[in-house]
N, C-alpha and C. Protein backbone atom coordinates (compact mmCIF):
# COMPACT_ATOMS: atom_id res chain seq x y z
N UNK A 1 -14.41 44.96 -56.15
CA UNK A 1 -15.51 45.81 -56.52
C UNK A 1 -16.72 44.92 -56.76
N UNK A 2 -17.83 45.17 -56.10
CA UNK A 2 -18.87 44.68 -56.54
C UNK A 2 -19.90 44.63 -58.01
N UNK A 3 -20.76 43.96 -58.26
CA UNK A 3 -21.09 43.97 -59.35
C UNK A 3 -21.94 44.78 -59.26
N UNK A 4 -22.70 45.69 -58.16
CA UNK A 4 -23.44 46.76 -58.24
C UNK A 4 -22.48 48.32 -58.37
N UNK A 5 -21.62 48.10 -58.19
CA UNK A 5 -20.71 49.13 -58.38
C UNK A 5 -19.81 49.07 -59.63
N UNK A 6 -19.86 48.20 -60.09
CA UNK A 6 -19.23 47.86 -61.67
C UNK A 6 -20.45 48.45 -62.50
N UNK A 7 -21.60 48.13 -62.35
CA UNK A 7 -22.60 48.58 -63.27
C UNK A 7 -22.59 49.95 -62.94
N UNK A 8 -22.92 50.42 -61.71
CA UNK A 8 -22.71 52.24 -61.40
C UNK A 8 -22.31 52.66 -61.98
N UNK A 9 -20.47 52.20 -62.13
CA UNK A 9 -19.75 52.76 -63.06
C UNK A 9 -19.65 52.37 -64.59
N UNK A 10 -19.98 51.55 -65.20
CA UNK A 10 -20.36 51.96 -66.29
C UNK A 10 -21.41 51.92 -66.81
N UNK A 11 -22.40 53.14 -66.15
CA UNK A 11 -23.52 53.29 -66.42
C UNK A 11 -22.99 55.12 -66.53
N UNK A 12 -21.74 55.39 -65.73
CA UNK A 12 -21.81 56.77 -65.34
C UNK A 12 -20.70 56.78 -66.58
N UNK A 13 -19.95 55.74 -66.46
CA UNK A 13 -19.08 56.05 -68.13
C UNK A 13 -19.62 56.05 -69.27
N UNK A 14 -20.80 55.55 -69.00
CA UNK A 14 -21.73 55.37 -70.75
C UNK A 14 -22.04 56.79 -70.95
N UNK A 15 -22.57 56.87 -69.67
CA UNK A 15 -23.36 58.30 -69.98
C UNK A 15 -22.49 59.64 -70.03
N UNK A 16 -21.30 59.79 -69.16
CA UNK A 16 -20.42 60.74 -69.84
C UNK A 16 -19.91 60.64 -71.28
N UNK A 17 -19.59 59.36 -71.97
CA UNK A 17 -19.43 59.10 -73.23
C UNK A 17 -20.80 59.57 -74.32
N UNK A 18 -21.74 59.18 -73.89
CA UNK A 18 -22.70 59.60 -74.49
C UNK A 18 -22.97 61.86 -74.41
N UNK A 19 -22.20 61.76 -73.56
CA UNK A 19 -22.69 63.59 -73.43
C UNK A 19 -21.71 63.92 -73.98
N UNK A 20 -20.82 63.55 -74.10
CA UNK A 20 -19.40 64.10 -75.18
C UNK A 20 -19.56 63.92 -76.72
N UNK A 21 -20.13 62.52 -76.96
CA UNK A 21 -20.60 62.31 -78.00
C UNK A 21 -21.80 63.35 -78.73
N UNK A 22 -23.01 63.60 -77.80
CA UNK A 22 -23.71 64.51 -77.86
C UNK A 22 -23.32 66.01 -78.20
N UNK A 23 -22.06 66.40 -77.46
CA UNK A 23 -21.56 67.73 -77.67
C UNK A 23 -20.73 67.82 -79.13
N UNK A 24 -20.22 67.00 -79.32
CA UNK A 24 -19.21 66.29 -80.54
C UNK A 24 -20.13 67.20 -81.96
N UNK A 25 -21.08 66.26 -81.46
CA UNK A 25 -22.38 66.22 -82.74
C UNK A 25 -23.10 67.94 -83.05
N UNK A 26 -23.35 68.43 -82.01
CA UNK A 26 -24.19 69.31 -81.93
C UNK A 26 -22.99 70.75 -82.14
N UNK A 27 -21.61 70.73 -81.88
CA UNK A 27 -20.74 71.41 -82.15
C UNK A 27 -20.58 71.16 -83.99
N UNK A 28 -20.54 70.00 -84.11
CA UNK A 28 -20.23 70.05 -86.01
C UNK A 28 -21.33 70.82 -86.65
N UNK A 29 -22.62 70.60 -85.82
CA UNK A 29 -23.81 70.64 -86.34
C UNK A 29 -23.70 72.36 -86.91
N UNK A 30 -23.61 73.17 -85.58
CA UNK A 30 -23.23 74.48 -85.77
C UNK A 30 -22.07 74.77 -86.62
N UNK A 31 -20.90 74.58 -86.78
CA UNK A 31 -20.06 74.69 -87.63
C UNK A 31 -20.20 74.38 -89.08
N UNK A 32 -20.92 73.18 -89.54
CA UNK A 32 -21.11 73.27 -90.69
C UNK A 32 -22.83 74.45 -91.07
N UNK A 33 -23.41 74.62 -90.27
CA UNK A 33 -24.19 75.83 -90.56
C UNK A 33 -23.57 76.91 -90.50
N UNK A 34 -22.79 77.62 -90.02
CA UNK A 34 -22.00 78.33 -90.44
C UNK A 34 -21.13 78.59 -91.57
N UNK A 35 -20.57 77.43 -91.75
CA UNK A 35 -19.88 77.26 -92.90
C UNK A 35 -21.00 77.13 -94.27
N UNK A 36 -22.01 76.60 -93.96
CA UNK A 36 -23.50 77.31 -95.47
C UNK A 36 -23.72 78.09 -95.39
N UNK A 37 -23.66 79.51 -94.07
CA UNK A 37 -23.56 80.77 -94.72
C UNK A 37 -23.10 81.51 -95.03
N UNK A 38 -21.33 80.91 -94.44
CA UNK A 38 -20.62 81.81 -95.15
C UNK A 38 -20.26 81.20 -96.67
N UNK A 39 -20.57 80.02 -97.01
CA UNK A 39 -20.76 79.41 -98.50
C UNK A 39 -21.73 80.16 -99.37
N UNK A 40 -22.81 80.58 -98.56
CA UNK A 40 -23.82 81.16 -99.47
C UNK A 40 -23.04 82.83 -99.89
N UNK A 41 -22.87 83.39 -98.25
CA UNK A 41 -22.02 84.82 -98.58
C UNK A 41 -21.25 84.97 -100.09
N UNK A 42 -20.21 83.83 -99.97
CA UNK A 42 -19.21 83.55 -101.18
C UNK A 42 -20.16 83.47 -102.26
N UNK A 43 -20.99 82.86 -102.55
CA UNK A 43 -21.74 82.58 -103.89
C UNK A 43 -21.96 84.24 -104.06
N UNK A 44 -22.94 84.91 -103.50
CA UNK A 44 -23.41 86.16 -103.84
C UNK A 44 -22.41 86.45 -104.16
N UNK A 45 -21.37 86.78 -103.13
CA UNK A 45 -20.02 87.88 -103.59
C UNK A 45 -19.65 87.25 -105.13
N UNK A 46 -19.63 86.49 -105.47
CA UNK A 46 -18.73 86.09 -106.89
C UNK A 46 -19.99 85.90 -107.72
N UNK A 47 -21.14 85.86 -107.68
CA UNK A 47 -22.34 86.21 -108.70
C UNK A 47 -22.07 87.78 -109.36
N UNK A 48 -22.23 88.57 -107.74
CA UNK A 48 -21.68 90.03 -108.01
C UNK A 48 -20.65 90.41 -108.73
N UNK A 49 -19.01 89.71 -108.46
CA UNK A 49 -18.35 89.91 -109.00
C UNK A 49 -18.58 89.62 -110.31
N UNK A 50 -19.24 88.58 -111.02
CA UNK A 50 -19.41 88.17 -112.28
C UNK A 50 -19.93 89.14 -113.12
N UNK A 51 -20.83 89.70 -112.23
CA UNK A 51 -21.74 91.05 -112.81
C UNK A 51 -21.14 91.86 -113.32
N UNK A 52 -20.23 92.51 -112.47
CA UNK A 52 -19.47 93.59 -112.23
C UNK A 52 -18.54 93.26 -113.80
N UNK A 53 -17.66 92.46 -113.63
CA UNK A 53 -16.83 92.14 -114.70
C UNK A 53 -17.86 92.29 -115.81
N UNK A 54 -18.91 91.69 -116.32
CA UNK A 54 -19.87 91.72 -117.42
C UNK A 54 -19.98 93.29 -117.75
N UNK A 55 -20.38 93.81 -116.66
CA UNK A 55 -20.76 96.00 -116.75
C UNK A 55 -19.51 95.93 -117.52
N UNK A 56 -18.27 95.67 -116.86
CA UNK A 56 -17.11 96.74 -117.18
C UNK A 56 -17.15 96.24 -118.78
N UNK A 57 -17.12 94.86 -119.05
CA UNK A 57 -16.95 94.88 -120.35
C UNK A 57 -17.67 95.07 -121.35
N UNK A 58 -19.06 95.38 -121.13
CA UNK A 58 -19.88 96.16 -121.77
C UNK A 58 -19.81 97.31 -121.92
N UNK A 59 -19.37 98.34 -121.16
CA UNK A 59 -19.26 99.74 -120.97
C UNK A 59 -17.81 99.66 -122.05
N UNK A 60 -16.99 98.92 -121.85
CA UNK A 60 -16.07 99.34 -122.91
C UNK A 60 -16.16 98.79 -124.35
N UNK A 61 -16.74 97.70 -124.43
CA UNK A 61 -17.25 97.60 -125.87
C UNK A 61 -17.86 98.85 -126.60
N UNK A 62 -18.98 99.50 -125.62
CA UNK A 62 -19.64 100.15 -125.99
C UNK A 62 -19.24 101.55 -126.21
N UNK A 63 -18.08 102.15 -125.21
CA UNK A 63 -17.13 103.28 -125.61
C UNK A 63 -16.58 102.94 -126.43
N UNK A 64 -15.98 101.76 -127.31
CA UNK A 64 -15.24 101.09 -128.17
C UNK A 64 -15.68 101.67 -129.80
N UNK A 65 -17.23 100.81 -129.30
CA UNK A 65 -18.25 101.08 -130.85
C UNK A 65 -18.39 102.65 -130.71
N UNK A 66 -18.15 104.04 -129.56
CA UNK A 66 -18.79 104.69 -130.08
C UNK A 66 -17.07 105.74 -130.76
N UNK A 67 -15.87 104.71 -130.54
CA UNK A 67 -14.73 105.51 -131.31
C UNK A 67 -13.72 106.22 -129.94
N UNK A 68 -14.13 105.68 -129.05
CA UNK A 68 -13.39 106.23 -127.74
C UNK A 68 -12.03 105.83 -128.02
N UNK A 69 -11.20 106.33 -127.56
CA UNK A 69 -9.67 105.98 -127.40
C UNK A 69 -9.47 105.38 -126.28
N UNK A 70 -8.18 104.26 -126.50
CA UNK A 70 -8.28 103.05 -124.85
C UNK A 70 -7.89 104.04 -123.61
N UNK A 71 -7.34 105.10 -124.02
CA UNK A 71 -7.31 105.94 -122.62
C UNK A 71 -8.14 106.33 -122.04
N UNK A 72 -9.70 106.91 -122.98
CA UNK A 72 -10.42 107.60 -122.55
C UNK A 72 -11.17 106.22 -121.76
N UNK A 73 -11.17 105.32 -122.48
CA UNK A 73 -11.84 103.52 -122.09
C UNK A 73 -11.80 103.69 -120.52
N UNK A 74 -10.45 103.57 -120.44
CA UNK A 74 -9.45 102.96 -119.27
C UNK A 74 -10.03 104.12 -118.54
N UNK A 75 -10.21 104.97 -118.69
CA UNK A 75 -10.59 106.69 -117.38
C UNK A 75 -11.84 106.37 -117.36
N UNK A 76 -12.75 105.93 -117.93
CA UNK A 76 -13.90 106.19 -118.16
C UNK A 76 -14.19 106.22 -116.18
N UNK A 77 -15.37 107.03 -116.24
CA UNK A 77 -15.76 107.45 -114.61
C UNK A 77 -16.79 105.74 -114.32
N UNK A 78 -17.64 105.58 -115.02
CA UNK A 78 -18.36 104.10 -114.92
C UNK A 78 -17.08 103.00 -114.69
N UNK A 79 -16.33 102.82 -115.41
CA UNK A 79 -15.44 101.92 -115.17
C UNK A 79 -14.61 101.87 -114.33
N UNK A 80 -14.32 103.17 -113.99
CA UNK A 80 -13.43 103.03 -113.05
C UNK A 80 -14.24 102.88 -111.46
N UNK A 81 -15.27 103.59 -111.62
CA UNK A 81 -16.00 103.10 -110.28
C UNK A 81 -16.25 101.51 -110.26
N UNK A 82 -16.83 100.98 -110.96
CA UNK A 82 -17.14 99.35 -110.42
C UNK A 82 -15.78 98.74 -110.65
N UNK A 83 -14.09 99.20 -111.22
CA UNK A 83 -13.17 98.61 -111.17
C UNK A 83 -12.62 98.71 -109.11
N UNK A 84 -13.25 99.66 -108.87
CA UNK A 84 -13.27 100.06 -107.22
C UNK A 84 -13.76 99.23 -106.71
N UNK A 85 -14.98 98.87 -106.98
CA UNK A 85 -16.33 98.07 -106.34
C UNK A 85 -15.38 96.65 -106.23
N UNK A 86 -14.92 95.73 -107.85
CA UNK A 86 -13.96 94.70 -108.18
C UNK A 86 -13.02 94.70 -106.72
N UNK A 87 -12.55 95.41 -106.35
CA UNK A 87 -11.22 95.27 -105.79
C UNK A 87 -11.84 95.32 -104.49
N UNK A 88 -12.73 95.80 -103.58
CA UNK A 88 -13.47 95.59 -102.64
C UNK A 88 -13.86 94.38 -101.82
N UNK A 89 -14.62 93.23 -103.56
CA UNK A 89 -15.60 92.69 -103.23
C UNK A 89 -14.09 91.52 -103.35
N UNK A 90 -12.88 91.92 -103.86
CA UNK A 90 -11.84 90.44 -104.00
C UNK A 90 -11.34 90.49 -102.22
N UNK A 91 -11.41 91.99 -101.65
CA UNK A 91 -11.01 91.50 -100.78
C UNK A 91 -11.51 91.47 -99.70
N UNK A 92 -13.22 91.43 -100.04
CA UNK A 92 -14.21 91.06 -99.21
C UNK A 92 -13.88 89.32 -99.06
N UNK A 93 -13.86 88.71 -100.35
CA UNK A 93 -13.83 87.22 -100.95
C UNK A 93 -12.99 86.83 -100.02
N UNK A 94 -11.16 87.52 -99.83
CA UNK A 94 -10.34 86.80 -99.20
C UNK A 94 -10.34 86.88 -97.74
N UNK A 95 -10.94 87.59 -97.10
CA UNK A 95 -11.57 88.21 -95.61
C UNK A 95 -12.84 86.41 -95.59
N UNK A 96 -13.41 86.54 -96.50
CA UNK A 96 -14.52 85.08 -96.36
C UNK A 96 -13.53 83.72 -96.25
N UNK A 97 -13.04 83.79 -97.05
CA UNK A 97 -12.19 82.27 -97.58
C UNK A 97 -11.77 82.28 -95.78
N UNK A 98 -10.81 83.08 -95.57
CA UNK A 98 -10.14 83.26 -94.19
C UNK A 98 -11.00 82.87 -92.66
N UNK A 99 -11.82 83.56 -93.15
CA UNK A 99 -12.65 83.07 -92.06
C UNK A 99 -13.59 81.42 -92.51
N UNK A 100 -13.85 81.43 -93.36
CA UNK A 100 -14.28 79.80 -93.76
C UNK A 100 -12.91 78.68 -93.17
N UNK A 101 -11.72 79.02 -93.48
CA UNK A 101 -11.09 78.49 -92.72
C UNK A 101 -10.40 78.44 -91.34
N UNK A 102 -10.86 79.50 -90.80
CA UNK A 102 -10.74 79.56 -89.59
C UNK A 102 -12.13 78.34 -88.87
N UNK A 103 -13.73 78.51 -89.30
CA UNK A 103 -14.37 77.93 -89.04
C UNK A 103 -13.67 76.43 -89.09
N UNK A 104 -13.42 75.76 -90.24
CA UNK A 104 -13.10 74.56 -90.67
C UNK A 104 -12.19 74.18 -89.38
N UNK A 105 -11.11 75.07 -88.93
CA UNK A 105 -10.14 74.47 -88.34
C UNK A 105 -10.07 74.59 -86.88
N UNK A 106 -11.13 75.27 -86.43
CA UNK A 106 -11.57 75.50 -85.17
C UNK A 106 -10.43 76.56 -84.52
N UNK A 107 -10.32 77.50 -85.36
CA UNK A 107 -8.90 78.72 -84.53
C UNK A 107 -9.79 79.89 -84.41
């Protein structure tokens, strides 16, 4: 092989190395942006959830102070709706996690 054909070729191996390398990069690049929004998604959802938990336990303190019985607590129509909302947004959370790791693992 000549030395003009030795350089050809690794000039054409640099540069396929370099476009793989390039794709390498620009594939993580997207994946971890993805993965900050579904990071951000998660933050909201569990801010919310935090909320949510705070209502419910306010609403029953407050049926508490006004002499409610834990049954009437536990029925209450407010509580039991955002105890709905709770169970939604956990398995909104595990639908996220799932797919955060699907991103991570490339499936």
């Amino acid at each position: 092989m000549g030395v003009l054909q030795r350089i050809k070729h690794d000039v054409k191996a640099g540069w396929a190395s370099l476009r793989y390398g390039t794709a390498r990069v620009a594939g993580r690049a997207l994946e971890e942006t993805e993965l900050l929004g579904l990071r951000l998604d998660l933050r909201k959802l569990d801010d919310r959830l935090k909320e949510l938990y705070r209502d419910i336990g306010e609403r029953a303190v407050e049926l508490h102070e006004r002499g409610e019985q834990a049954e009437q607590i536990v029925s209450d129509f407010e509580i039991l709706r955002r105890t709905e909302e709770v169970q939604k947004l956990k398995s909104d959370r595990v639908r996220l996690l799932a797919e955060m790791e699907e991103v991570r693992t490339g499936t």
